[in-house]
Protein backbone atom coordinates (compact mmCIF):
# COMPACT_ATOMS: atom_id res chain seq x y z
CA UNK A 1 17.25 -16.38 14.71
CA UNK A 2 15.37 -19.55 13.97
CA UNK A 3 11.86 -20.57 15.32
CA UNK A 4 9.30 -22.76 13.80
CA UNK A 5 7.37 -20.35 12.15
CA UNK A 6 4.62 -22.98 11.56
CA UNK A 7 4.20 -23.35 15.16
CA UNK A 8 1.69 -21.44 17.06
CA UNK A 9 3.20 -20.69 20.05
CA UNK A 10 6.82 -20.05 17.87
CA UNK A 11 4.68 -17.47 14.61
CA UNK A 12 4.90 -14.36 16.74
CA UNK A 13 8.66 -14.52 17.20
CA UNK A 14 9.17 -14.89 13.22
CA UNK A 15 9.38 -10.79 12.72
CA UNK A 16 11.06 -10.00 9.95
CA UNK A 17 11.12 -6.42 10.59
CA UNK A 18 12.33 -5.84 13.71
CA UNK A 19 15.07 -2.96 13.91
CA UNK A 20 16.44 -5.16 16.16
CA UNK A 21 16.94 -7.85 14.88
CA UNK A 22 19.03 -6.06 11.44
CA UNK A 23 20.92 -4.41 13.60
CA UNK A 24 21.89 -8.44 15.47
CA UNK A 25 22.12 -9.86 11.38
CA UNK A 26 24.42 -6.28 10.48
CA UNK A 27 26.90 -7.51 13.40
CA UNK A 28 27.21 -10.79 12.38
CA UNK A 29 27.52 -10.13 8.54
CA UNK A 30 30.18 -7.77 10.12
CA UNK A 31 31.79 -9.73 12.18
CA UNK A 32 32.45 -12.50 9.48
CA UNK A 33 33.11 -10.03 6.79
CA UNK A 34 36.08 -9.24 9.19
CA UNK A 35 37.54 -12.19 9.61
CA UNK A 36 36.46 -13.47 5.62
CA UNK A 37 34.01 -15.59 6.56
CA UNK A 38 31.04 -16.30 4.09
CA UNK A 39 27.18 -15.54 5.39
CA UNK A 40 23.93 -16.65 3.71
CA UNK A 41 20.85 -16.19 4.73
CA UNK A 42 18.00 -18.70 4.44
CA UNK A 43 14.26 -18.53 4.99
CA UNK A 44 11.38 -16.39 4.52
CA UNK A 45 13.18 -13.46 4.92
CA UNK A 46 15.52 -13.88 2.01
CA UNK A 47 12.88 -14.37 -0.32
CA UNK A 48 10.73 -11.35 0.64
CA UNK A 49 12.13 -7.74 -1.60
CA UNK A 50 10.72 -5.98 0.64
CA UNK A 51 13.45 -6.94 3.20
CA UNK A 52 16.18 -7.12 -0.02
CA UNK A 53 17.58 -3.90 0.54
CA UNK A 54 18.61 -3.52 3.98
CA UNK A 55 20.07 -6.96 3.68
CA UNK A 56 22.26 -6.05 0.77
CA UNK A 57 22.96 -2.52 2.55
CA UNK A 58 24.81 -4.69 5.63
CA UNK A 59 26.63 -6.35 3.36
CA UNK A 60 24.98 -10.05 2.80
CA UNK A 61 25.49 -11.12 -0.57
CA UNK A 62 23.82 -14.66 -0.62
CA UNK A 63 20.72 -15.84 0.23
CA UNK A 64 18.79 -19.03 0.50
CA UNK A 65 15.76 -19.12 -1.15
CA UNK A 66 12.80 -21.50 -3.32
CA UNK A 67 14.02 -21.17 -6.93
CA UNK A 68 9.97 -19.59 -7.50
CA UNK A 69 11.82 -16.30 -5.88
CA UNK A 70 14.65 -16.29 -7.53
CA UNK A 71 13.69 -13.61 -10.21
CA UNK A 72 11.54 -11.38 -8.24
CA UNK A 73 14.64 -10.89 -6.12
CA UNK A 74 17.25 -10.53 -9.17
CA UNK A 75 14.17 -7.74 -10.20
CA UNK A 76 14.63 -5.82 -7.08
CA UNK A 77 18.17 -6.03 -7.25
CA UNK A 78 18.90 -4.71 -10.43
CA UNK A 79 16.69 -1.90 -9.75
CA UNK A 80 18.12 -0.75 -6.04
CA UNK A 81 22.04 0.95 -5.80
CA UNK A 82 24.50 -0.29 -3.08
CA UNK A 83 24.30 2.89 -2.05
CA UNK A 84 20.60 3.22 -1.87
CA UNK A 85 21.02 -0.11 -0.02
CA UNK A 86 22.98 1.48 2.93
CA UNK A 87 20.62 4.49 3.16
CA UNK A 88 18.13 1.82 3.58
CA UNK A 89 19.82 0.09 6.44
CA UNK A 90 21.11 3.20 8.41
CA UNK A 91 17.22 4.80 8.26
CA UNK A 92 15.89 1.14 9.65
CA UNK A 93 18.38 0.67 12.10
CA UNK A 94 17.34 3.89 14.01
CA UNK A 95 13.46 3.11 13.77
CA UNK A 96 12.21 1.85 17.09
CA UNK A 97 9.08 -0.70 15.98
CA UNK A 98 8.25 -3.64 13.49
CA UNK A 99 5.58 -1.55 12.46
CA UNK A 100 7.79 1.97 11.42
CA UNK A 101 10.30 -0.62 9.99
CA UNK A 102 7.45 -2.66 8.00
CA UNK A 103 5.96 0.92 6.90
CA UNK A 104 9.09 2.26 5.65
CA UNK A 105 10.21 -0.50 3.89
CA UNK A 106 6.93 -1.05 1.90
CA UNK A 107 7.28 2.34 0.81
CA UNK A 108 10.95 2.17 -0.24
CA UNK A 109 10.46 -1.18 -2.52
CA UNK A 110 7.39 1.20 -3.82
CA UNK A 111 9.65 3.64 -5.17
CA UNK A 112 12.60 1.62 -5.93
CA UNK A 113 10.53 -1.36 -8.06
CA UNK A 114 7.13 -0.71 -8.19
CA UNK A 115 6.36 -3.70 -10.16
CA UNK A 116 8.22 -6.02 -7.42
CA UNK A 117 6.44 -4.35 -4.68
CA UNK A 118 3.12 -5.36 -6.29
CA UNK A 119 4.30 -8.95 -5.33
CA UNK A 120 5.38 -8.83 -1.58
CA UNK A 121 2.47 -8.66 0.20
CA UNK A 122 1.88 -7.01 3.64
CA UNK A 123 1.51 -9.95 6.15
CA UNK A 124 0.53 -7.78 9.00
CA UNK A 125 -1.56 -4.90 8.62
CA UNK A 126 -1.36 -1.69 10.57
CA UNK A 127 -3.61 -1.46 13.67
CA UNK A 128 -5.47 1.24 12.09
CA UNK A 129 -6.14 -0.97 9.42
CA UNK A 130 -7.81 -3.96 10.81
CA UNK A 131 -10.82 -5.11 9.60
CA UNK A 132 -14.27 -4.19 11.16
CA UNK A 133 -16.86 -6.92 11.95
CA UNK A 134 -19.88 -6.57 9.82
CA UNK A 135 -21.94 -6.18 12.93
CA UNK A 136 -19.72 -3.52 14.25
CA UNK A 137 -21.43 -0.55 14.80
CA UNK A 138 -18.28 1.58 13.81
CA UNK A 139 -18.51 0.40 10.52
């Protein structure tokens, strides 16, 4: 997938935890694995460790990323298993939303490198967790 993720109409489709859209990047990492073709991935979502070990659990063994990543990544990946990798993938594959996907992830880098997970961020958060105007008589 590739979109413009600095365009406004183009943002929404940049989801980088879509079940679907590991299982589309597990077929083609498969798919060229069979036939010994290389794969890297590039962008946004190679740089993120919360995304690391799903990507690593399909197979993909380079990524594209700013050099500023670089050991934030190598920290994830020296705590995280190829094996704990593929657990990884098969639970997100069978998740139906962004959001379970998102949630379960966060909570795997969590337990895998806690010190890594302190860097990545939640872009999105949770509906339950939006924030509530000061006016808002919920609050």
């Amino acid at each position: 997938m590739a979109a413009d993720r600095n365009s406004p109409r183009m943002a929404p489709l940049c989801e980088p935890f879509s079940p679907a859209l590991y299982r589309l990047l597990g077929g083609v990492v498969k798919a060229c694995a069979d036939r010994g073709k290389p794969v890297t991935l590039c962008g946004e979502m190679a740089s993120r460790p919360v995304c690391l070990l799903p990507l690593l659990g399909m197979g993909l063994r380079s990524l594209s990323m700013s050099p500023i990543f670089i050991p934030t990544i190598r920290e994830m990946a020296r705590h995280a298993t190829l094996a704990q990798a593929k657990q990884v993938l098969d639970h997100v594959v069978g998740l139906k939303t962004a959001r379970e996907v998102r949630r379960y992830l966060s909570e795997t880098l969590k337990a895998v490198c806690p010190s890594t997970a302190l860097v990545d961020i939640e872009e999105t958060p949770d509906e339950d967790e939006k924030a509530v105007s000061p006016g808002d008589p919920a609050r």
